[in-house]
PDB file of N, CA and C in Angstrom:
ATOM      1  N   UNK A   1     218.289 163.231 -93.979  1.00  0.00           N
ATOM      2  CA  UNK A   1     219.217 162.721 -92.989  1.00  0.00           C
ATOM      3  C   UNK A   1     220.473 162.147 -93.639  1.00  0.00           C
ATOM      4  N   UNK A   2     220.331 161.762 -94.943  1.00  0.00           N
ATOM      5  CA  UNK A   2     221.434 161.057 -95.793  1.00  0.00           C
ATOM      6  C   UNK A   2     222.612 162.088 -95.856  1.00  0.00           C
ATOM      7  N   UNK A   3     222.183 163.388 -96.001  1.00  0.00           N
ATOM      8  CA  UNK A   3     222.975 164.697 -96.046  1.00  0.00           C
ATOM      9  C   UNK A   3     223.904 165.170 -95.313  1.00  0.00           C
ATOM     10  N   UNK A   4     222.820 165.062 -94.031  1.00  0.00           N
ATOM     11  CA  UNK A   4     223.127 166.360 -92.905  1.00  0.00           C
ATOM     12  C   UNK A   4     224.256 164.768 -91.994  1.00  0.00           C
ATOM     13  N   UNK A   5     223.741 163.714 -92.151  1.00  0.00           N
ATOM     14  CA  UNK A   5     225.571 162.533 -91.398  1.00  0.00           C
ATOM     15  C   UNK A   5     226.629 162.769 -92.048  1.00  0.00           C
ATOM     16  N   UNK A   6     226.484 163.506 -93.448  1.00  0.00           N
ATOM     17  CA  UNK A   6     228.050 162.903 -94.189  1.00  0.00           C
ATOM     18  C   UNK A   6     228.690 164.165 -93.561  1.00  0.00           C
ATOM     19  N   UNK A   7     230.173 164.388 -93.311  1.00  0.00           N
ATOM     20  CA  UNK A   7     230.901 165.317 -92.995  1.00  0.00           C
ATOM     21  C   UNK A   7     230.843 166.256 -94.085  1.00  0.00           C
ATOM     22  N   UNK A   8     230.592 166.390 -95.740  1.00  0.00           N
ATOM     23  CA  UNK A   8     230.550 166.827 -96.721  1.00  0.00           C
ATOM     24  C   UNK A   8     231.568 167.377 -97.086  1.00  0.00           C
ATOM     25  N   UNK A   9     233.025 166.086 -97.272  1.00  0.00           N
ATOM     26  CA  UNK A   9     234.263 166.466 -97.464  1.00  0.00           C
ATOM     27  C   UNK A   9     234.710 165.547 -98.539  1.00  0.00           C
ATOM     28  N   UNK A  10     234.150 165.273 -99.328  1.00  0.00           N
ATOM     29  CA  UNK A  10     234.738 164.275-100.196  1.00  0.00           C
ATOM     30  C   UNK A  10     235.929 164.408-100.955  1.00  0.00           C
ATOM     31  N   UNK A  11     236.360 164.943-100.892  1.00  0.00           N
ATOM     32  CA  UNK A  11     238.092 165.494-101.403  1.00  0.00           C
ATOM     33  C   UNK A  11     239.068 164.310-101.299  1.00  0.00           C
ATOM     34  N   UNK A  12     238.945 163.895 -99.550  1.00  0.00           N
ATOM     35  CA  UNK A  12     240.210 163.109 -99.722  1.00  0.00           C
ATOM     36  C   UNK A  12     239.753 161.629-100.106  1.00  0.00           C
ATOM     37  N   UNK A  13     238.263 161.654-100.348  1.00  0.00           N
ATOM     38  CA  UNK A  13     238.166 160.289-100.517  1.00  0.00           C
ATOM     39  C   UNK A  13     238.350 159.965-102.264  1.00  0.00           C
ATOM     40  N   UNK A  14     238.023 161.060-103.033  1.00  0.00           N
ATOM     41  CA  UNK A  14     238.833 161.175-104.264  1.00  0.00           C
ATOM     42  C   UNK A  14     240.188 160.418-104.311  1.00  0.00           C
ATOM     43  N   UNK A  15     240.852 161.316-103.354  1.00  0.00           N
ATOM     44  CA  UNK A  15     242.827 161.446-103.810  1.00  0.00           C
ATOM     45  C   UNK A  15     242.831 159.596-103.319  1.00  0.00           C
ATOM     46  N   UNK A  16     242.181 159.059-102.224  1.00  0.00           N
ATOM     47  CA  UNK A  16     242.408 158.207-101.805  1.00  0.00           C
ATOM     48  C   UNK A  16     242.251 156.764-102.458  1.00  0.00           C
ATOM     49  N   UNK A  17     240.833 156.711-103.443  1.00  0.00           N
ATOM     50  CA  UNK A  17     240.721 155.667-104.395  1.00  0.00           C
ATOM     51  C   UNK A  17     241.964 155.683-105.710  1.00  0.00           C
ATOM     52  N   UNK A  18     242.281 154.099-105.741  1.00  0.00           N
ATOM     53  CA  UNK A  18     243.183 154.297-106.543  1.00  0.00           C
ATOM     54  C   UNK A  18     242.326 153.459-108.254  1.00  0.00           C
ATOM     55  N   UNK A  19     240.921 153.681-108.533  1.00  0.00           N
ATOM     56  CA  UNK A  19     240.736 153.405-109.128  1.00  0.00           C
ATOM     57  C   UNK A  19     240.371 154.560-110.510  1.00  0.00           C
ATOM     58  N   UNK A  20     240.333 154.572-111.373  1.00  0.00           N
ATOM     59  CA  UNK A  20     239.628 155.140-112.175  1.00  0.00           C
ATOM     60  C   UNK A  20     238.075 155.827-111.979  1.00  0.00           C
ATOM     61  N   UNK A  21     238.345 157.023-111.989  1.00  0.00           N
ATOM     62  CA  UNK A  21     236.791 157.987-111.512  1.00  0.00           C
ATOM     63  C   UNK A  21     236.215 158.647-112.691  1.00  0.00           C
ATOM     64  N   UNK A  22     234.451 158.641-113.144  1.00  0.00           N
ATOM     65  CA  UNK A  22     234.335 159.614-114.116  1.00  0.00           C
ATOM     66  C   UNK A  22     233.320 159.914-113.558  1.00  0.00           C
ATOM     67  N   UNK A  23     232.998 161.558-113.488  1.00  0.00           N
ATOM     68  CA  UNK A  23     232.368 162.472-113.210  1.00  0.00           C
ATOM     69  C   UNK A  23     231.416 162.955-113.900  1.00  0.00           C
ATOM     70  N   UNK A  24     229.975 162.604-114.111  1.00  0.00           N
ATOM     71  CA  UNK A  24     229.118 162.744-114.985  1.00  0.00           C
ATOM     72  C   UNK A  24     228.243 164.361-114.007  1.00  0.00           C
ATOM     73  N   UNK A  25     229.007 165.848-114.936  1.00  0.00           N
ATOM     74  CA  UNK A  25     228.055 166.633-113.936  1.00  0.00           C
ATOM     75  C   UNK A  25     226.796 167.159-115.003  1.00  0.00           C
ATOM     76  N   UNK A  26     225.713 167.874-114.649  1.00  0.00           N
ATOM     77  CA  UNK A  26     224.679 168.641-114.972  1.00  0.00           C
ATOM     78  C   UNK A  26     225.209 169.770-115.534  1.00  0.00           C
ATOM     79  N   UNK A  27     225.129 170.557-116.243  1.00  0.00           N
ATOM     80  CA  UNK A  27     225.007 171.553-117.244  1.00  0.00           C
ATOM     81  C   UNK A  27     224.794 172.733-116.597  1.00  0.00           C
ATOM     82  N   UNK A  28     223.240 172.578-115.591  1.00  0.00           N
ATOM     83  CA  UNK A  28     222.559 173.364-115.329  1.00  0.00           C
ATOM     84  C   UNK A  28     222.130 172.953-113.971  1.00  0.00           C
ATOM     85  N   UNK A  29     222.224 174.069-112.475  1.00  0.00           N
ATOM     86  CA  UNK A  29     221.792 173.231-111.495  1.00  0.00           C
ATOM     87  C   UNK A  29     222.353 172.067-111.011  1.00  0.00           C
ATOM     88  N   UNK A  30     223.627 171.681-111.010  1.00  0.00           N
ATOM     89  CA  UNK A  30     224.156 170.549-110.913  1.00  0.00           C
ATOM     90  C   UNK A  30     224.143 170.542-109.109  1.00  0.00           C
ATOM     91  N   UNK A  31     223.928 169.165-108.748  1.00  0.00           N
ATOM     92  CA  UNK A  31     223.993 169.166-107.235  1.00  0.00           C
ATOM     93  C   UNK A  31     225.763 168.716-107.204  1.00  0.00           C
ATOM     94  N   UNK A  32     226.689 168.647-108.205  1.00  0.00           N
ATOM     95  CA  UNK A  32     228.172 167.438-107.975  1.00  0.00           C
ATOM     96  C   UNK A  32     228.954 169.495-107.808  1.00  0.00           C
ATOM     97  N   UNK A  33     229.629 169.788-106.639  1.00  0.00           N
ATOM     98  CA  UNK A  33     229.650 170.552-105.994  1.00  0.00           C
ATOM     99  C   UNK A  33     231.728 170.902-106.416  1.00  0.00           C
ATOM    100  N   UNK A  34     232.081 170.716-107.401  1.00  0.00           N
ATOM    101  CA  UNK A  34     232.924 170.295-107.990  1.00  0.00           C
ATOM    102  C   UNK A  34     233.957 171.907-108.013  1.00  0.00           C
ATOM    103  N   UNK A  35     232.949 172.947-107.975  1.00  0.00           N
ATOM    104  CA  UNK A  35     233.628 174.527-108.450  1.00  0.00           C
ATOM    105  C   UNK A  35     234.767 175.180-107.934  1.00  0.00           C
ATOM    106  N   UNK A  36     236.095 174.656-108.252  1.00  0.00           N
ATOM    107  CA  UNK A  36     236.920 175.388-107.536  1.00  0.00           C
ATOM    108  C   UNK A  36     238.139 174.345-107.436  1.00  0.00           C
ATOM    109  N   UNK A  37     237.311 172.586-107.975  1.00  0.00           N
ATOM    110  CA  UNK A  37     238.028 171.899-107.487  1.00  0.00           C
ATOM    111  C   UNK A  37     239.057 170.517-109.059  1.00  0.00           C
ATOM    112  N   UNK A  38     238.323 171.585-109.895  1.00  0.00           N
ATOM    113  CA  UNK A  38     238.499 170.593-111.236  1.00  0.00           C
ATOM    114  C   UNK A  38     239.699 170.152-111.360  1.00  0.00           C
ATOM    115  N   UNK A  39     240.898 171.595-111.646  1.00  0.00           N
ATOM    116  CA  UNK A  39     241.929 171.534-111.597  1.00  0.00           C
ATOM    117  C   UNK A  39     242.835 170.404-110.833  1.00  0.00           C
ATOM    118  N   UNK A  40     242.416 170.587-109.522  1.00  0.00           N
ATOM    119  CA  UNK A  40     243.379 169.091-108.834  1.00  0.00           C
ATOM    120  C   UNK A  40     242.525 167.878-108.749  1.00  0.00           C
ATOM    121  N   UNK A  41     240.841 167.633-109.245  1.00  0.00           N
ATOM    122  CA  UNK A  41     240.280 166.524-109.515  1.00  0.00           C
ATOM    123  C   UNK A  41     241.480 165.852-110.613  1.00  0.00           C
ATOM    124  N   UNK A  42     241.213 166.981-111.600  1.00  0.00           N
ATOM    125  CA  UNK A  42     241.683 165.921-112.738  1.00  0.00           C
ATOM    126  C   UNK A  42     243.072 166.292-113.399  1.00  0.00           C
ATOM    127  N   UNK A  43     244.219 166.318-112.394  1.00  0.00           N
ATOM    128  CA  UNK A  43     245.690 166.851-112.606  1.00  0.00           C
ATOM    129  C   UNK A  43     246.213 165.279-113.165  1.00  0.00           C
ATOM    130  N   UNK A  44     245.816 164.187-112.307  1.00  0.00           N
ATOM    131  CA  UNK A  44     246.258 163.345-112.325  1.00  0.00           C
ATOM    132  C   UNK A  44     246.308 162.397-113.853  1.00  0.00           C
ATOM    133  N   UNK A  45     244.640 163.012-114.361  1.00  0.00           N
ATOM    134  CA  UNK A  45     244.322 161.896-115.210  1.00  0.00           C
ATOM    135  C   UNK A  45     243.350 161.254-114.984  1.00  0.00           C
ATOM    136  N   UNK A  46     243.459 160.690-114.038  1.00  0.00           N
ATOM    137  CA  UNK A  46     242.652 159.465-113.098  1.00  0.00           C
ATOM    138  C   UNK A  46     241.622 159.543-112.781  1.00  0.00           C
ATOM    139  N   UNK A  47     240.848 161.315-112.967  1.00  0.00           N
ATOM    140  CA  UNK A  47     239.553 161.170-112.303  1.00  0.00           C
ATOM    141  C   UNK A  47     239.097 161.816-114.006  1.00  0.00           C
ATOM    142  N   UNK A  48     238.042 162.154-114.648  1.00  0.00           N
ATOM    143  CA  UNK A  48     237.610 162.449-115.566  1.00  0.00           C
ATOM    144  C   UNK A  48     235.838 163.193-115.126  1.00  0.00           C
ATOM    145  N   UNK A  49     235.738 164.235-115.552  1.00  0.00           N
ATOM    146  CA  UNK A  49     234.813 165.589-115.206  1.00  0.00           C
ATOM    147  C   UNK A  49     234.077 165.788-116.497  1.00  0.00           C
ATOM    148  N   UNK A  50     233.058 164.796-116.246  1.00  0.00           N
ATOM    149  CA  UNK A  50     232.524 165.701-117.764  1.00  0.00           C
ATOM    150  C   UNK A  50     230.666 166.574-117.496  1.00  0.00           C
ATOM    151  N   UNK A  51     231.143 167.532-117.914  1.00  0.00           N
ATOM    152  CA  UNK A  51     229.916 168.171-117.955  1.00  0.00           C
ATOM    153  C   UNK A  51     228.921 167.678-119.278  1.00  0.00           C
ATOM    154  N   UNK A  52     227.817 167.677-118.769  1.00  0.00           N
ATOM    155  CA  UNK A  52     226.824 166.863-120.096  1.00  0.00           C
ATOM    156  C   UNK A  52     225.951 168.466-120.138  1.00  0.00           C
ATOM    157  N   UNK A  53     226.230 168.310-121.925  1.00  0.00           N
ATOM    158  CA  UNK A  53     225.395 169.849-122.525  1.00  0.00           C
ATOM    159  C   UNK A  53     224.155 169.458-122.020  1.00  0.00           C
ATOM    160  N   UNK A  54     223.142 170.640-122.380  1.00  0.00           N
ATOM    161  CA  UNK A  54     221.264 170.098-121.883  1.00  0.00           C
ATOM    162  C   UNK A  54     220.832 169.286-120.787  1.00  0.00           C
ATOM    163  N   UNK A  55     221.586 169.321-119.849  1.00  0.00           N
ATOM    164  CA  UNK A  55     220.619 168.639-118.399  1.00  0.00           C
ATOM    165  C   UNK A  55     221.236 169.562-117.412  1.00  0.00           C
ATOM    166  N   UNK A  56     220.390 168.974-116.374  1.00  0.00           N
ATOM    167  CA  UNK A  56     219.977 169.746-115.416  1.00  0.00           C
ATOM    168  C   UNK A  56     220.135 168.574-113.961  1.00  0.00           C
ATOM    169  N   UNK A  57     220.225 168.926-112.950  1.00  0.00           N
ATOM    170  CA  UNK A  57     220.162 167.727-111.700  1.00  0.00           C
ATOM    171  C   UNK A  57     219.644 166.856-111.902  1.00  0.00           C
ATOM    172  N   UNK A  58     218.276 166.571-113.158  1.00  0.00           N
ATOM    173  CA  UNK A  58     217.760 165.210-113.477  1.00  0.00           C
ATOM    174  C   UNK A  58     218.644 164.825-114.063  1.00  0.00           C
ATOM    175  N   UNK A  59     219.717 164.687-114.536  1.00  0.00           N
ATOM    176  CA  UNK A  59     220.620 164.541-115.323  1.00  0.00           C
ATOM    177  C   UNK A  59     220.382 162.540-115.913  1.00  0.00           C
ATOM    178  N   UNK A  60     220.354 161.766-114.498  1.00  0.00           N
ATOM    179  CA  UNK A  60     220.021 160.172-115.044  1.00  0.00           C
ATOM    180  C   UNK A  60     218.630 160.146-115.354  1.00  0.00           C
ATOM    181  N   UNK A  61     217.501 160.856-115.288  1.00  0.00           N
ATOM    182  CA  UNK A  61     216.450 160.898-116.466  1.00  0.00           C
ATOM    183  C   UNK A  61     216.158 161.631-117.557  1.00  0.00           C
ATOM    184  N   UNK A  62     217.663 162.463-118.044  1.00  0.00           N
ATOM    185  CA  UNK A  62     217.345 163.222-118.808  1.00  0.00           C
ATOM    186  C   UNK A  62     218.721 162.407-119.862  1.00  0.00           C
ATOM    187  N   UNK A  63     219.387 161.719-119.236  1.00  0.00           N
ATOM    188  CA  UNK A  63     220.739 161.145-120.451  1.00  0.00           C
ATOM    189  C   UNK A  63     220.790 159.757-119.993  1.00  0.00           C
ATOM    190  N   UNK A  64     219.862 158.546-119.621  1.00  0.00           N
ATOM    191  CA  UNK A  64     219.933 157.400-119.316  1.00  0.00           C
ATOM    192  C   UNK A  64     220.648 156.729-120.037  1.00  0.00           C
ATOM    193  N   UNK A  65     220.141 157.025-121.510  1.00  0.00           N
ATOM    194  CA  UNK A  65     221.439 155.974-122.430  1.00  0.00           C
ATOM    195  C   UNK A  65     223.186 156.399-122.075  1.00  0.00           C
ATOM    196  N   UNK A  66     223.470 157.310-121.637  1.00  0.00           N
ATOM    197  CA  UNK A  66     224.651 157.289-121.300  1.00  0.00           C
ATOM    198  C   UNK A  66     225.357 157.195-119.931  1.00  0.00           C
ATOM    199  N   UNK A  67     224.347 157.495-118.808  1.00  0.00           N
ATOM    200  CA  UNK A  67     224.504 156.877-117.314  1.00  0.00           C
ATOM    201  C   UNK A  67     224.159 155.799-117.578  1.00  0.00           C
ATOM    202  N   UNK A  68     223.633 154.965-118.313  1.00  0.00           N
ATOM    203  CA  UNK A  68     223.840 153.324-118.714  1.00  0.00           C
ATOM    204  C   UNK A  68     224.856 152.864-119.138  1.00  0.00           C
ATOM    205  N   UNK A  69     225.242 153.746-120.093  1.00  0.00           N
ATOM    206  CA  UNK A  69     226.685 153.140-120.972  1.00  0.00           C
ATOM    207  C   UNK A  69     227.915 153.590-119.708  1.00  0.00           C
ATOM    208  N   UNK A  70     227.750 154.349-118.989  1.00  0.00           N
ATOM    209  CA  UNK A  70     228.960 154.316-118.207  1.00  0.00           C
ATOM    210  C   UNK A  70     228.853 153.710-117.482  1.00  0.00           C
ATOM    211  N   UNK A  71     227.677 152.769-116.449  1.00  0.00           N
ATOM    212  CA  UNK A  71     228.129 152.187-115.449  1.00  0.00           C
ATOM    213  C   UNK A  71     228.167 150.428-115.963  1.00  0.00           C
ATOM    214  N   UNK A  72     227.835 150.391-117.244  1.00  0.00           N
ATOM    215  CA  UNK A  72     228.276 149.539-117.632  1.00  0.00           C
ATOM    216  C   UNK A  72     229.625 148.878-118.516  1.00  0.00           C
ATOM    217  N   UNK A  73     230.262 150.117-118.736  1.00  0.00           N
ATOM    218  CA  UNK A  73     231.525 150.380-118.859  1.00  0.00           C
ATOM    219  C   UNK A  73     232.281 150.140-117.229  1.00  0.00           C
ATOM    220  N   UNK A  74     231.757 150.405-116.099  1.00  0.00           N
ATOM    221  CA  UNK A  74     232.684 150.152-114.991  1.00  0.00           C
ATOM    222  C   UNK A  74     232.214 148.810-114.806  1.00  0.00           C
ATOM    223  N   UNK A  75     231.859 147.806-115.055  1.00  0.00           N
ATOM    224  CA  UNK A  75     231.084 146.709-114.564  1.00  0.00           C
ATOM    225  C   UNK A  75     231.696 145.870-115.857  1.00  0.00           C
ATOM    226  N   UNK A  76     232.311 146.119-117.031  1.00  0.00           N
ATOM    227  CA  UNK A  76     232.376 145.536-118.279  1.00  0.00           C
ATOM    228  C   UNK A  76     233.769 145.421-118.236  1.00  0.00           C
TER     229      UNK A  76
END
């Protein structure tokens, strides 16, 4: 149900934050739906796309030390 409420348009809510964004996607299987859209994600600078080698949609139980180090980098 978390899914099927969202309009599944997150585009303008990108352009719209004026904070600093980083994009932690999957390798393999990624659910972050990004294909088509890198180019004007990250024209600005402002948003940052990184694909992590060797994972897969588990991606925060397969690279915890570094989905740790980044959200404690936004919190730090």
């Amino acid at each position: 149900s978390n899914f099927a409420s969202h309009g599944h348009d997150p585009w303008p809510s990108f352009e719209a934050a004026d904070v600093p964004i980083r994009i932690l996607k999957a390798e393999t299987g990624s659910t972050c739906r990004s294909d088509g859209h890198e180019a004007a994600l990250t024209a600005s600078g402002r948003i940052r796309l990184e694909v992590i080698p060797g994972t897969t949609h588990f991606l925060p139980m397969e690279r915890p030390d570094l989905v740790r180090s980044t959200l404690l980098d936004l919190v730090g």
